[in-house]
PDB file of N, CA and C in Angstrom:
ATOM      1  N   UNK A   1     225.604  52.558  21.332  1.00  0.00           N
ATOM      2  CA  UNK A   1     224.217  52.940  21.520  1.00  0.00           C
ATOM      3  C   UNK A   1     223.635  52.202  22.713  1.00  0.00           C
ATOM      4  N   UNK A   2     223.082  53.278  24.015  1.00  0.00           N
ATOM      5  CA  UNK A   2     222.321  52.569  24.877  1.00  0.00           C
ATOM      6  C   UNK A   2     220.520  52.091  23.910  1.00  0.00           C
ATOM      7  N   UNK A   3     220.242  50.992  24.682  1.00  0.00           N
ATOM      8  CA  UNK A   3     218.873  50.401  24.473  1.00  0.00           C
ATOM      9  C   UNK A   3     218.079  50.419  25.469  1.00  0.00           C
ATOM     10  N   UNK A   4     216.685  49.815  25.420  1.00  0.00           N
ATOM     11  CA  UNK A   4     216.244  49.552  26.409  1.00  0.00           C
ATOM     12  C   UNK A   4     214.463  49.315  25.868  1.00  0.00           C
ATOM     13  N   UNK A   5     213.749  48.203  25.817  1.00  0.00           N
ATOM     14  CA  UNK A   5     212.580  48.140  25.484  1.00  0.00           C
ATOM     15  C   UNK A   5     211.929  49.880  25.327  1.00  0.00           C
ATOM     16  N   UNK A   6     211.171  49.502  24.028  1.00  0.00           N
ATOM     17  CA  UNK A   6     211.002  50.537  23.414  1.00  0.00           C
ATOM     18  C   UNK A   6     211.553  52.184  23.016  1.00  0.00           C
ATOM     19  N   UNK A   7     212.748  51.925  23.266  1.00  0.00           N
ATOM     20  CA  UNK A   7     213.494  53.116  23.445  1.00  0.00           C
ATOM     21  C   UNK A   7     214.986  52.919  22.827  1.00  0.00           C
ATOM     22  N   UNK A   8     215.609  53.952  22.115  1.00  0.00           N
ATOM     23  CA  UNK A   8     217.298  53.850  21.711  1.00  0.00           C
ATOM     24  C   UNK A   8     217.404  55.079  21.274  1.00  0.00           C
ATOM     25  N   UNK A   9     218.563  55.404  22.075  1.00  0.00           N
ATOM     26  CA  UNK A   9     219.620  56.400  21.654  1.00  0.00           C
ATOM     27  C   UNK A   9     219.787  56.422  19.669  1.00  0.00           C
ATOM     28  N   UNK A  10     220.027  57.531  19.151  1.00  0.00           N
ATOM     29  CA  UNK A  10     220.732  57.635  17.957  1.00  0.00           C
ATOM     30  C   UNK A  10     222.024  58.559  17.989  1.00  0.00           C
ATOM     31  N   UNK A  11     221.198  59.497  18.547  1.00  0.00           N
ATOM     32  CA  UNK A  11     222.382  60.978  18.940  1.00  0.00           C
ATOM     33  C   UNK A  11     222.261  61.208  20.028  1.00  0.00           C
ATOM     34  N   UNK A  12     223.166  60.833  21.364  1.00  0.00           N
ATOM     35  CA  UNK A  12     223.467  61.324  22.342  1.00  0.00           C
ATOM     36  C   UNK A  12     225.075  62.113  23.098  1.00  0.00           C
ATOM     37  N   UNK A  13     225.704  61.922  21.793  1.00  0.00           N
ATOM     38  CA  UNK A  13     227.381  62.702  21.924  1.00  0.00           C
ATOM     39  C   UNK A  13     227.585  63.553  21.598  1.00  0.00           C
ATOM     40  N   UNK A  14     226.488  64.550  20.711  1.00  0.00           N
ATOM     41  CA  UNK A  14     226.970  65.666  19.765  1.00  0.00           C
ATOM     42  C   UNK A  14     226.780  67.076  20.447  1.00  0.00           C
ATOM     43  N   UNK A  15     227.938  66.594  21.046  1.00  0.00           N
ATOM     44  CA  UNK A  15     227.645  68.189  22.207  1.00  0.00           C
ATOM     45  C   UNK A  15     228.435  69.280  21.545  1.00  0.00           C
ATOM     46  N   UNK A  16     228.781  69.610  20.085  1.00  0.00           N
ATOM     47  CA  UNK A  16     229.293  70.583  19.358  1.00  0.00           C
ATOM     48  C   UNK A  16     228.209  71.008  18.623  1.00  0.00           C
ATOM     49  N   UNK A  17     226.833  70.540  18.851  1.00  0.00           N
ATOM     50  CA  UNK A  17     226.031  71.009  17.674  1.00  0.00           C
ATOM     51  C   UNK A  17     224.699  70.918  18.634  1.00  0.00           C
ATOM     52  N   UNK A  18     224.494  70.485  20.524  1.00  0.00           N
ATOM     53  CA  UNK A  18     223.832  70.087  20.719  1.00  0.00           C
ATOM     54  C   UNK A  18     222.373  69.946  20.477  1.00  0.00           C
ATOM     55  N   UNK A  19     222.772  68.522  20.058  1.00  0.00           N
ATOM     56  CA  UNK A  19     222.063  68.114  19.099  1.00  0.00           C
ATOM     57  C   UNK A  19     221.459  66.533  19.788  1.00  0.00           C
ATOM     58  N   UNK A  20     219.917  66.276  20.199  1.00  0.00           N
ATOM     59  CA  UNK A  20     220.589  64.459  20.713  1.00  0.00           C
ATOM     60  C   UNK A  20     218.774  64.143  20.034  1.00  0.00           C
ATOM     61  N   UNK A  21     219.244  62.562  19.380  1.00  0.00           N
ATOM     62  CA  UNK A  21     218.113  62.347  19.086  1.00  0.00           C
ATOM     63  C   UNK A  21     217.929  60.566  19.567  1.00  0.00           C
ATOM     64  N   UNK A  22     216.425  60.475  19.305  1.00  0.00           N
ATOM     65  CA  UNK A  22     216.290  58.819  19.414  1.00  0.00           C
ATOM     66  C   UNK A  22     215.192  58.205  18.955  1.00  0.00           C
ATOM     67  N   UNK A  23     214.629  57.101  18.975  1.00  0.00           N
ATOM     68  CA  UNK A  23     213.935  56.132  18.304  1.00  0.00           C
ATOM     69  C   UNK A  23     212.864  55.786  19.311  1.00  0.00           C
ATOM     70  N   UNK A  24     212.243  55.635  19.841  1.00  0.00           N
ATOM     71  CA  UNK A  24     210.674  54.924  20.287  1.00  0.00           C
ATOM     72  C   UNK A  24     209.701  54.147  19.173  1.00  0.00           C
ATOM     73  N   UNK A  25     209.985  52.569  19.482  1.00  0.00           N
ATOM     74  CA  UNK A  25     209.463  51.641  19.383  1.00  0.00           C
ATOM     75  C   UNK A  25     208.004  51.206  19.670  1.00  0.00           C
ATOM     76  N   UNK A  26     206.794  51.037  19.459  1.00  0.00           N
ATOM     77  CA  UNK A  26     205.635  50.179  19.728  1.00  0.00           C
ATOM     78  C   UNK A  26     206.013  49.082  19.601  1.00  0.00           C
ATOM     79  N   UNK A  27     204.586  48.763  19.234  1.00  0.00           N
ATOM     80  CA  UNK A  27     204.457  46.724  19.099  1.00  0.00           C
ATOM     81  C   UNK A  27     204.422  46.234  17.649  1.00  0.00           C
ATOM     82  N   UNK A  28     205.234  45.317  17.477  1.00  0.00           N
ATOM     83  CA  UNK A  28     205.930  44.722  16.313  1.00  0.00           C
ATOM     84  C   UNK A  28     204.932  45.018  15.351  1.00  0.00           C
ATOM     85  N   UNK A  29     204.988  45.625  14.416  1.00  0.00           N
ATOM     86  CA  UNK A  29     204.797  45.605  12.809  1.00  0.00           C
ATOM     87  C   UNK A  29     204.382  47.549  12.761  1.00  0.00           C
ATOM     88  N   UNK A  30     204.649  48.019  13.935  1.00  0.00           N
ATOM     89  CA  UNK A  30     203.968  50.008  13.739  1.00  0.00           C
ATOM     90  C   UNK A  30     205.384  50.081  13.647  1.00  0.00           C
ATOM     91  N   UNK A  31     205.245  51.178  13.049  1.00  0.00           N
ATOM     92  CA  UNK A  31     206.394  52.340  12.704  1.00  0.00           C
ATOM     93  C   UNK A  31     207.070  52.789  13.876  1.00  0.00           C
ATOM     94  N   UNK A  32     208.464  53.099  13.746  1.00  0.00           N
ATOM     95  CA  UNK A  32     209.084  53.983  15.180  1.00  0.00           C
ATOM     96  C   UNK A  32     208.792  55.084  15.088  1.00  0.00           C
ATOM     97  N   UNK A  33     209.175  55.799  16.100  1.00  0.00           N
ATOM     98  CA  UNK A  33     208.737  57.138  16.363  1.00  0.00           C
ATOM     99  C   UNK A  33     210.308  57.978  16.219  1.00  0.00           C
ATOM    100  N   UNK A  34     210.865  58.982  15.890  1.00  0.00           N
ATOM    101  CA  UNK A  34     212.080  59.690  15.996  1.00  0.00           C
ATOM    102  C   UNK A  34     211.584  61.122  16.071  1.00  0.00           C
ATOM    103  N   UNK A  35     212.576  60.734  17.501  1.00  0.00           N
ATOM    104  CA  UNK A  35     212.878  61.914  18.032  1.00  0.00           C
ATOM    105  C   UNK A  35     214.050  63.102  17.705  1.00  0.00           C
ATOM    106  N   UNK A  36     214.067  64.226  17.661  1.00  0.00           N
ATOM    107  CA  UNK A  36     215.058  65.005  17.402  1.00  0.00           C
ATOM    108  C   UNK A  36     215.241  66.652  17.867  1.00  0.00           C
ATOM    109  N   UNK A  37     215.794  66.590  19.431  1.00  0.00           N
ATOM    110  CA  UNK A  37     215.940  68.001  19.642  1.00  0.00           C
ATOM    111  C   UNK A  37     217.464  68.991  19.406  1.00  0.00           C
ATOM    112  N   UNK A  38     217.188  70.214  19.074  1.00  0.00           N
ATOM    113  CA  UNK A  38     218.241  70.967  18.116  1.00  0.00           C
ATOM    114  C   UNK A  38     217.966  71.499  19.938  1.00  0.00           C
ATOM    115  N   UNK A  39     219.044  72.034  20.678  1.00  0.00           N
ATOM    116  CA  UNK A  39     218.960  72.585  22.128  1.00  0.00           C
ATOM    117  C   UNK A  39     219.920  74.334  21.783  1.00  0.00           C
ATOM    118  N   UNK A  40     219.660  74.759  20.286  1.00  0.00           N
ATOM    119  CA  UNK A  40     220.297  76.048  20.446  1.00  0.00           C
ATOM    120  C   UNK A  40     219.509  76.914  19.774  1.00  0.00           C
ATOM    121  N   UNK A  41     220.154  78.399  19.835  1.00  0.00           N
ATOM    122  CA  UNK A  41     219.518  79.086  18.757  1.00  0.00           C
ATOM    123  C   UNK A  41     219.847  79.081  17.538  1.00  0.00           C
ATOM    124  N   UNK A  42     220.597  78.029  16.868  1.00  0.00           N
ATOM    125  CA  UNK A  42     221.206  78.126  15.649  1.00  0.00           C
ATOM    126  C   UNK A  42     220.232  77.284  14.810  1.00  0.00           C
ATOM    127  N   UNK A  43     219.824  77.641  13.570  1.00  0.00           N
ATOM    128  CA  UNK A  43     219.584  76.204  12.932  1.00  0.00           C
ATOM    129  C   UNK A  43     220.213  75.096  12.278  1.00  0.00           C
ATOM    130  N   UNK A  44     219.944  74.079  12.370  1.00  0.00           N
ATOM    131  CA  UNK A  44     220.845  73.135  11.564  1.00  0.00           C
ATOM    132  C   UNK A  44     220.430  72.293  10.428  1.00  0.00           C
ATOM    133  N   UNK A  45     221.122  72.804   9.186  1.00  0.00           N
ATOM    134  CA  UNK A  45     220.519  72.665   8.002  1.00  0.00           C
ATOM    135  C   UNK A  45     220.894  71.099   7.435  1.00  0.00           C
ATOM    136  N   UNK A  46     220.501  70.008   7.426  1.00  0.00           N
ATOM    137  CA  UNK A  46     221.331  69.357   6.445  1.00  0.00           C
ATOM    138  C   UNK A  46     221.644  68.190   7.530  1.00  0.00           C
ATOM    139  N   UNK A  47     221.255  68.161   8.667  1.00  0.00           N
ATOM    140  CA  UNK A  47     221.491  67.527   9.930  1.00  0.00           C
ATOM    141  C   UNK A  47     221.196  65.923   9.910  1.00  0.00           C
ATOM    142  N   UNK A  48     222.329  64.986   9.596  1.00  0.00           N
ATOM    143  CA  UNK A  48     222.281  63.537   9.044  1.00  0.00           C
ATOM    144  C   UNK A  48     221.767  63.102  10.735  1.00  0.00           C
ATOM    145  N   UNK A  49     220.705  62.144  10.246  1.00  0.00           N
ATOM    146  CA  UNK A  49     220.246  61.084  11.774  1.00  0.00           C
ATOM    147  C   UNK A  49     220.134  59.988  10.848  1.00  0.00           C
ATOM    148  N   UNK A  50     220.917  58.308  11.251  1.00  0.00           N
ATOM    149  CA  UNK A  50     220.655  57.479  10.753  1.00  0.00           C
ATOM    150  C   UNK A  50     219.074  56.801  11.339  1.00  0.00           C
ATOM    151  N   UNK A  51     219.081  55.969  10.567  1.00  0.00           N
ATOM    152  CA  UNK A  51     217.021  55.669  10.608  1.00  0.00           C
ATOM    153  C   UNK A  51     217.333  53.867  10.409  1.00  0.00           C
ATOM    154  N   UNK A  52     216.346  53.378  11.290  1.00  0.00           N
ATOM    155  CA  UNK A  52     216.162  51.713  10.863  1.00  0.00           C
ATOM    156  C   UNK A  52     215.536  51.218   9.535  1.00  0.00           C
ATOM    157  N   UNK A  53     214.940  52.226   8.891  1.00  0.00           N
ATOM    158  CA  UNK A  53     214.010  51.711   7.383  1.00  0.00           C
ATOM    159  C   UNK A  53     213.995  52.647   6.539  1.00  0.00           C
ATOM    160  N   UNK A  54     213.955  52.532   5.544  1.00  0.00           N
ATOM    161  CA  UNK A  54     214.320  53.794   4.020  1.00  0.00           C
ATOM    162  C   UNK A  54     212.531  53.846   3.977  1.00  0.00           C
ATOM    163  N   UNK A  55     212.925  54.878   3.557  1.00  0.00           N
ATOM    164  CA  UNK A  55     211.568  55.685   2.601  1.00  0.00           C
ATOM    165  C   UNK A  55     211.128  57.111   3.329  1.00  0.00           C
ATOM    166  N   UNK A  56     209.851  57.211   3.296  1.00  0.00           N
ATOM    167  CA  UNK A  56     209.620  58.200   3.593  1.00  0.00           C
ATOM    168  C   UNK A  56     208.973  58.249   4.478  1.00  0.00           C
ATOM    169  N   UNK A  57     209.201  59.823   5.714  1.00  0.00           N
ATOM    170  CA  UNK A  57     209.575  59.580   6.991  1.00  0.00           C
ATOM    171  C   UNK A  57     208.545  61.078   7.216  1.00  0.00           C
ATOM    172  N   UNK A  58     207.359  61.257   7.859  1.00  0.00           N
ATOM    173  CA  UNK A  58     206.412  62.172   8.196  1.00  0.00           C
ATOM    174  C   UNK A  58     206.871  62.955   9.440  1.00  0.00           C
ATOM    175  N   UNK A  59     206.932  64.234   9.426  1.00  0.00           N
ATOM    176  CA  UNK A  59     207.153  65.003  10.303  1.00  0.00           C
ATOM    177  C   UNK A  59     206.000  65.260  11.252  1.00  0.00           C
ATOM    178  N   UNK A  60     205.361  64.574  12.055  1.00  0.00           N
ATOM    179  CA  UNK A  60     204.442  64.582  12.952  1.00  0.00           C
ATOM    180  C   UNK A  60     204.409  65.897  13.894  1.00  0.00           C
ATOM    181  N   UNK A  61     205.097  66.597  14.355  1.00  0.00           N
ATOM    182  CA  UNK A  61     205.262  67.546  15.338  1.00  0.00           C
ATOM    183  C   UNK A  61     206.220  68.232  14.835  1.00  0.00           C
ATOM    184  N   UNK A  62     206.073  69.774  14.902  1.00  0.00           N
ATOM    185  CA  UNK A  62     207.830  70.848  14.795  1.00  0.00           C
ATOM    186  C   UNK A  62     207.392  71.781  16.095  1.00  0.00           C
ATOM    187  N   UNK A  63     207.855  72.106  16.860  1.00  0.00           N
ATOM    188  CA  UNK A  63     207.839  72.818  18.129  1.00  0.00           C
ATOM    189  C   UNK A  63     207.845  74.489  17.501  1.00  0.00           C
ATOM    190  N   UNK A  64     208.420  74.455  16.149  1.00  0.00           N
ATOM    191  CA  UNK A  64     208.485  75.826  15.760  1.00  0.00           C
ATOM    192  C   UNK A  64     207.545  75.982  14.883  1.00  0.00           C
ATOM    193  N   UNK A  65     206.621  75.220  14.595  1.00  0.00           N
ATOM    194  CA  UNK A  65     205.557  75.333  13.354  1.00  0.00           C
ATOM    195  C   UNK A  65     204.416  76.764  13.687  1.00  0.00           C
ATOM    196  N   UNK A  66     204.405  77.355  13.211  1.00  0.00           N
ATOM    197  CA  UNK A  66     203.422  78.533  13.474  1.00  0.00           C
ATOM    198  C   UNK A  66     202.696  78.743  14.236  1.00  0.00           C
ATOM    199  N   UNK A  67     201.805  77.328  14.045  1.00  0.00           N
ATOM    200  CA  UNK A  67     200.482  77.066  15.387  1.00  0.00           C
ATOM    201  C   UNK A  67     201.427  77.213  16.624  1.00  0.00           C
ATOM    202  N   UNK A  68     202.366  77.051  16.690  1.00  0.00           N
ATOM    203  CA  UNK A  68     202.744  77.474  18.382  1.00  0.00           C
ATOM    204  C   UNK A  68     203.454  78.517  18.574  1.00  0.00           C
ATOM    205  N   UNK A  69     203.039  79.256  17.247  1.00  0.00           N
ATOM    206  CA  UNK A  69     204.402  80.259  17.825  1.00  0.00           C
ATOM    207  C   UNK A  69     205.391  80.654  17.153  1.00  0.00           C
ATOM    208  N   UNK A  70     206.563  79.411  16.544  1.00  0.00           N
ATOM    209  CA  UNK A  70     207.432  79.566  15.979  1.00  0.00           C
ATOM    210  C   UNK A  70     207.541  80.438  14.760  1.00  0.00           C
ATOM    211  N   UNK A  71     208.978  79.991  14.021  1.00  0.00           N
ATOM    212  CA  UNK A  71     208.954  80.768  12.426  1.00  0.00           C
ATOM    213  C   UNK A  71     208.461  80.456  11.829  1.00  0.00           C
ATOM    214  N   UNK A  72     208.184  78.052  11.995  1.00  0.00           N
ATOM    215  CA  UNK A  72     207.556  77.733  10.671  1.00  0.00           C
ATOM    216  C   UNK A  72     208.760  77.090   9.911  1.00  0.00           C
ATOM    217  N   UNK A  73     210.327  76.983  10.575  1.00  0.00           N
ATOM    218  CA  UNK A  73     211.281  76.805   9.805  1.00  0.00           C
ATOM    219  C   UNK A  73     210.419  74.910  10.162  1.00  0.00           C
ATOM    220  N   UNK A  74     211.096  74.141   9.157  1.00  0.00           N
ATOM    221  CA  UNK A  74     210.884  72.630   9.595  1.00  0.00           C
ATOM    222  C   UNK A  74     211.038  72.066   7.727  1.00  0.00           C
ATOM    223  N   UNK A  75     210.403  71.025   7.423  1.00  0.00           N
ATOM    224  CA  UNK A  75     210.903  70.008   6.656  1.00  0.00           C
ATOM    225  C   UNK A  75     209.699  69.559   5.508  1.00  0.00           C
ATOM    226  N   UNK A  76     209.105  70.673   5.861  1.00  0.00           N
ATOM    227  CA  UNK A  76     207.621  70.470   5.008  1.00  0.00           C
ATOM    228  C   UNK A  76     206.783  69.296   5.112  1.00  0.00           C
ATOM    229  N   UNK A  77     206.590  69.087   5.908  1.00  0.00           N
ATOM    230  CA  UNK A  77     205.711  67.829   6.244  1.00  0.00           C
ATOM    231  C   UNK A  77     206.347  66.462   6.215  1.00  0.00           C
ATOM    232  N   UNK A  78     207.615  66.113   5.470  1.00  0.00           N
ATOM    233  CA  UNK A  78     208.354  64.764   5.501  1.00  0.00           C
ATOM    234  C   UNK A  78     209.611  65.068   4.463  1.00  0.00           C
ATOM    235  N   UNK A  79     209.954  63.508   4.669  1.00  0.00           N
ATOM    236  CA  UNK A  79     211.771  63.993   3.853  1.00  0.00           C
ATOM    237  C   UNK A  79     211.924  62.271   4.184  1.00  0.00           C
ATOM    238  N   UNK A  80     212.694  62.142   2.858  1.00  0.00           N
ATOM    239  CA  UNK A  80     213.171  60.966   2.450  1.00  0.00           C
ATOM    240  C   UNK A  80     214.146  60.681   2.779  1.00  0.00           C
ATOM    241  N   UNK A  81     214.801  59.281   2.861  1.00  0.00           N
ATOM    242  CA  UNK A  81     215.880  58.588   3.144  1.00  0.00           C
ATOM    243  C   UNK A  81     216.870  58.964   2.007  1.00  0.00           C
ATOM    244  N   UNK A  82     218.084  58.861   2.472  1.00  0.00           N
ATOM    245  CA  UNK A  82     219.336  58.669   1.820  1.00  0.00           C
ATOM    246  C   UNK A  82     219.987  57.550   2.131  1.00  0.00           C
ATOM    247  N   UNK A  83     220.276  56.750   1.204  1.00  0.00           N
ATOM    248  CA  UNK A  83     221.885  55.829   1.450  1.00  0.00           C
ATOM    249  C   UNK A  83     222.938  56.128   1.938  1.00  0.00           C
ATOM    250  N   UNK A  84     222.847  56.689   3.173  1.00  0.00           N
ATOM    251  CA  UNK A  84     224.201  57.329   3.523  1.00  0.00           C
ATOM    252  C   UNK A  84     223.963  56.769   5.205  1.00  0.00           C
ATOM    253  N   UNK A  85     225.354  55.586   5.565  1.00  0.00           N
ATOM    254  CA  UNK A  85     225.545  55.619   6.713  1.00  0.00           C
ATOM    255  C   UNK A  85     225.610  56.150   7.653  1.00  0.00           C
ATOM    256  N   UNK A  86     224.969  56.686   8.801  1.00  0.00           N
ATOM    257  CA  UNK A  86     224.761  56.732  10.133  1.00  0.00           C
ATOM    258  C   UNK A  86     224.265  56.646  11.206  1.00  0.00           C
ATOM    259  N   UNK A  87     225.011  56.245  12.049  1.00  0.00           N
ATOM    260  CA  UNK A  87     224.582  56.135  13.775  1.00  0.00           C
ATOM    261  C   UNK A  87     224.272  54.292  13.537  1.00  0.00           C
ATOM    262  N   UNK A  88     225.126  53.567  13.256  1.00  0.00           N
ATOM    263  CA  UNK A  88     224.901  52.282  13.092  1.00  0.00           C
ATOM    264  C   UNK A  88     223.990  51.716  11.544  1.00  0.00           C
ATOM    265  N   UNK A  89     223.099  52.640  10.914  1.00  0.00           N
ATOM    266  CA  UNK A  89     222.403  52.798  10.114  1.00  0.00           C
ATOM    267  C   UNK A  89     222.477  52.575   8.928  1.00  0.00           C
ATOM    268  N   UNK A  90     221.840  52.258   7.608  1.00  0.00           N
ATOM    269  CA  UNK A  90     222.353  51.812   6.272  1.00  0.00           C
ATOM    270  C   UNK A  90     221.856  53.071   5.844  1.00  0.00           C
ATOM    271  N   UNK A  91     220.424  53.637   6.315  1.00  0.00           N
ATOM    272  CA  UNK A  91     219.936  54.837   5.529  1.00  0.00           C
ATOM    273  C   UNK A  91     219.970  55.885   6.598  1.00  0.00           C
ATOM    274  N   UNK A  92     219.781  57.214   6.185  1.00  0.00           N
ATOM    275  CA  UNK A  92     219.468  58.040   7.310  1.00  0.00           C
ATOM    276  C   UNK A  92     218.965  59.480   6.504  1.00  0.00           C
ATOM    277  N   UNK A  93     218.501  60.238   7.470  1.00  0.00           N
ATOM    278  CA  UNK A  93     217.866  61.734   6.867  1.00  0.00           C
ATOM    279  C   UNK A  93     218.445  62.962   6.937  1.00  0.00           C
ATOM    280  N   UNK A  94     218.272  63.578   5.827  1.00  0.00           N
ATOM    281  CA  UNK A  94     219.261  64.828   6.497  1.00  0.00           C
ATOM    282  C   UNK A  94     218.127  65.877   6.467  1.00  0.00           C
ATOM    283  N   UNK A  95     218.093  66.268   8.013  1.00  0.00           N
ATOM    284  CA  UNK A  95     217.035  67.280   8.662  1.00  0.00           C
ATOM    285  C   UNK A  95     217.188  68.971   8.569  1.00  0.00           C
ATOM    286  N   UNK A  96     216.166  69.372   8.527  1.00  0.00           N
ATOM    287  CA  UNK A  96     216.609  70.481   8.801  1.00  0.00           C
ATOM    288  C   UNK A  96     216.044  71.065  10.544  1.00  0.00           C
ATOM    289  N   UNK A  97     216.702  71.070  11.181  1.00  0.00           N
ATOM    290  CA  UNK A  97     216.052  71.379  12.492  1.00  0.00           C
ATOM    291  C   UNK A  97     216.334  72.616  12.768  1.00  0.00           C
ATOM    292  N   UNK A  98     215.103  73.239  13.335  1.00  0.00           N
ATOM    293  CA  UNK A  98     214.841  74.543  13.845  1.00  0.00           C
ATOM    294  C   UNK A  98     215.470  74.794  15.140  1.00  0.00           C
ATOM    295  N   UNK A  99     215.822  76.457  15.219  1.00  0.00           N
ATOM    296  CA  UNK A  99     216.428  76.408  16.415  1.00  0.00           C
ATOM    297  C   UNK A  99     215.279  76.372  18.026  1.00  0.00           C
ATOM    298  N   UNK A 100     216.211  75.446  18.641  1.00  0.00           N
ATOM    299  CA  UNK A 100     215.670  75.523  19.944  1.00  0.00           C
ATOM    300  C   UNK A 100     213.932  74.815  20.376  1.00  0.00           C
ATOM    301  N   UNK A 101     214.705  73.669  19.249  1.00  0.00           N
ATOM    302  CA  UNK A 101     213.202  72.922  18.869  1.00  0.00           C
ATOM    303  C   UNK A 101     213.072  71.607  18.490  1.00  0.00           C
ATOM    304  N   UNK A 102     212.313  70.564  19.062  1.00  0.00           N
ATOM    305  CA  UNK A 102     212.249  69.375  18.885  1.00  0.00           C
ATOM    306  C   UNK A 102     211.027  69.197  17.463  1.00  0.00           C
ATOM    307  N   UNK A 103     211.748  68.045  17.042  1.00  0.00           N
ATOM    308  CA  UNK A 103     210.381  67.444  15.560  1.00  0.00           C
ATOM    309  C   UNK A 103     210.690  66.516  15.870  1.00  0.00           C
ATOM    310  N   UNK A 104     209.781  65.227  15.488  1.00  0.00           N
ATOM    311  CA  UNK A 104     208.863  64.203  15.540  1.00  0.00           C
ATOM    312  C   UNK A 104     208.543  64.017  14.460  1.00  0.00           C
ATOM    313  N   UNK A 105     209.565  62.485  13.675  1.00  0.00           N
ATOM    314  CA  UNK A 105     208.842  61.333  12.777  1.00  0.00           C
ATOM    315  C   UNK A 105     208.391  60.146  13.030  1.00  0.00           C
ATOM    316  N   UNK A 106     207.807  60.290  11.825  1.00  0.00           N
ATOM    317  CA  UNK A 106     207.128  58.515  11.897  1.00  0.00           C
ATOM    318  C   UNK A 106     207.559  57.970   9.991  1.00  0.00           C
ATOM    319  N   UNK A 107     208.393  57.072  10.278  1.00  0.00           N
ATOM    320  CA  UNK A 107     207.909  56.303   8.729  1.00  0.00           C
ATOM    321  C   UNK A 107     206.582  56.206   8.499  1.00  0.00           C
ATOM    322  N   UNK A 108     206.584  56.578   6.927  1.00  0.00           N
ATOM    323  CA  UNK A 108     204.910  56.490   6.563  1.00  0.00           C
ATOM    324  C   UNK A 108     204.552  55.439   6.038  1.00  0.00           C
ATOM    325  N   UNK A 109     203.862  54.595   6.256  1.00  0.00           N
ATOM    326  CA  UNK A 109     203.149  53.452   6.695  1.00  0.00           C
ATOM    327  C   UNK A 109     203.001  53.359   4.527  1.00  0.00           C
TER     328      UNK A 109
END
């Protein structure tokens, strides 16, 4: 995983599903921000991103949510952690991402 003040890679290899996501950092004690763009027309159901903190994780933005347009496919407003290793991670989420469309979490405070 590249780093770099306020910023880290999670998914940047998954060029079979392209798929690349990442983390944006504030100032010590706020929530990260995760990023996650799906770059096809397919959707991807079930789509594991490991996460730095368990619980529950607010879908701030879906690029396909109605108000802009889209189908509306997305995650219903948030989605919980699993115990399931990835991307360096102890917990992580399994997404459903819309095609040809970035969403935006935040752990909920």
């Amino acid at each position: 995983m590249l780093s770099s003040t306020g910023f880290r890679w999670v998914v940047g290899d998954d060029k079979q599903n392209s798929v690349f996501a990442f983390l944006r950092h504030g100032d010590e004690g706020t929530s990260p921000v995760l990023v996650v763009c799906n770059m096809t027309p397919v959707p991807r159901i079930g789509y594991g991103v490991g996460v730095p903190r368990a619980g529950r994780w607010l879908e701030l933005i879906n690029t396909d949510a109605a108000q802009y347009g889209g189908s509306g496919m997305g995650n219903n407003g948030n989605v919980r952690t699993v115990p399931v290793q990835r991307h360096g991670e102890a917990q992580s989420l399994e997404l459903t991402l819309p095609p040809l469309a970035t969403v935006y979490f935040r752990l909920a405070d």
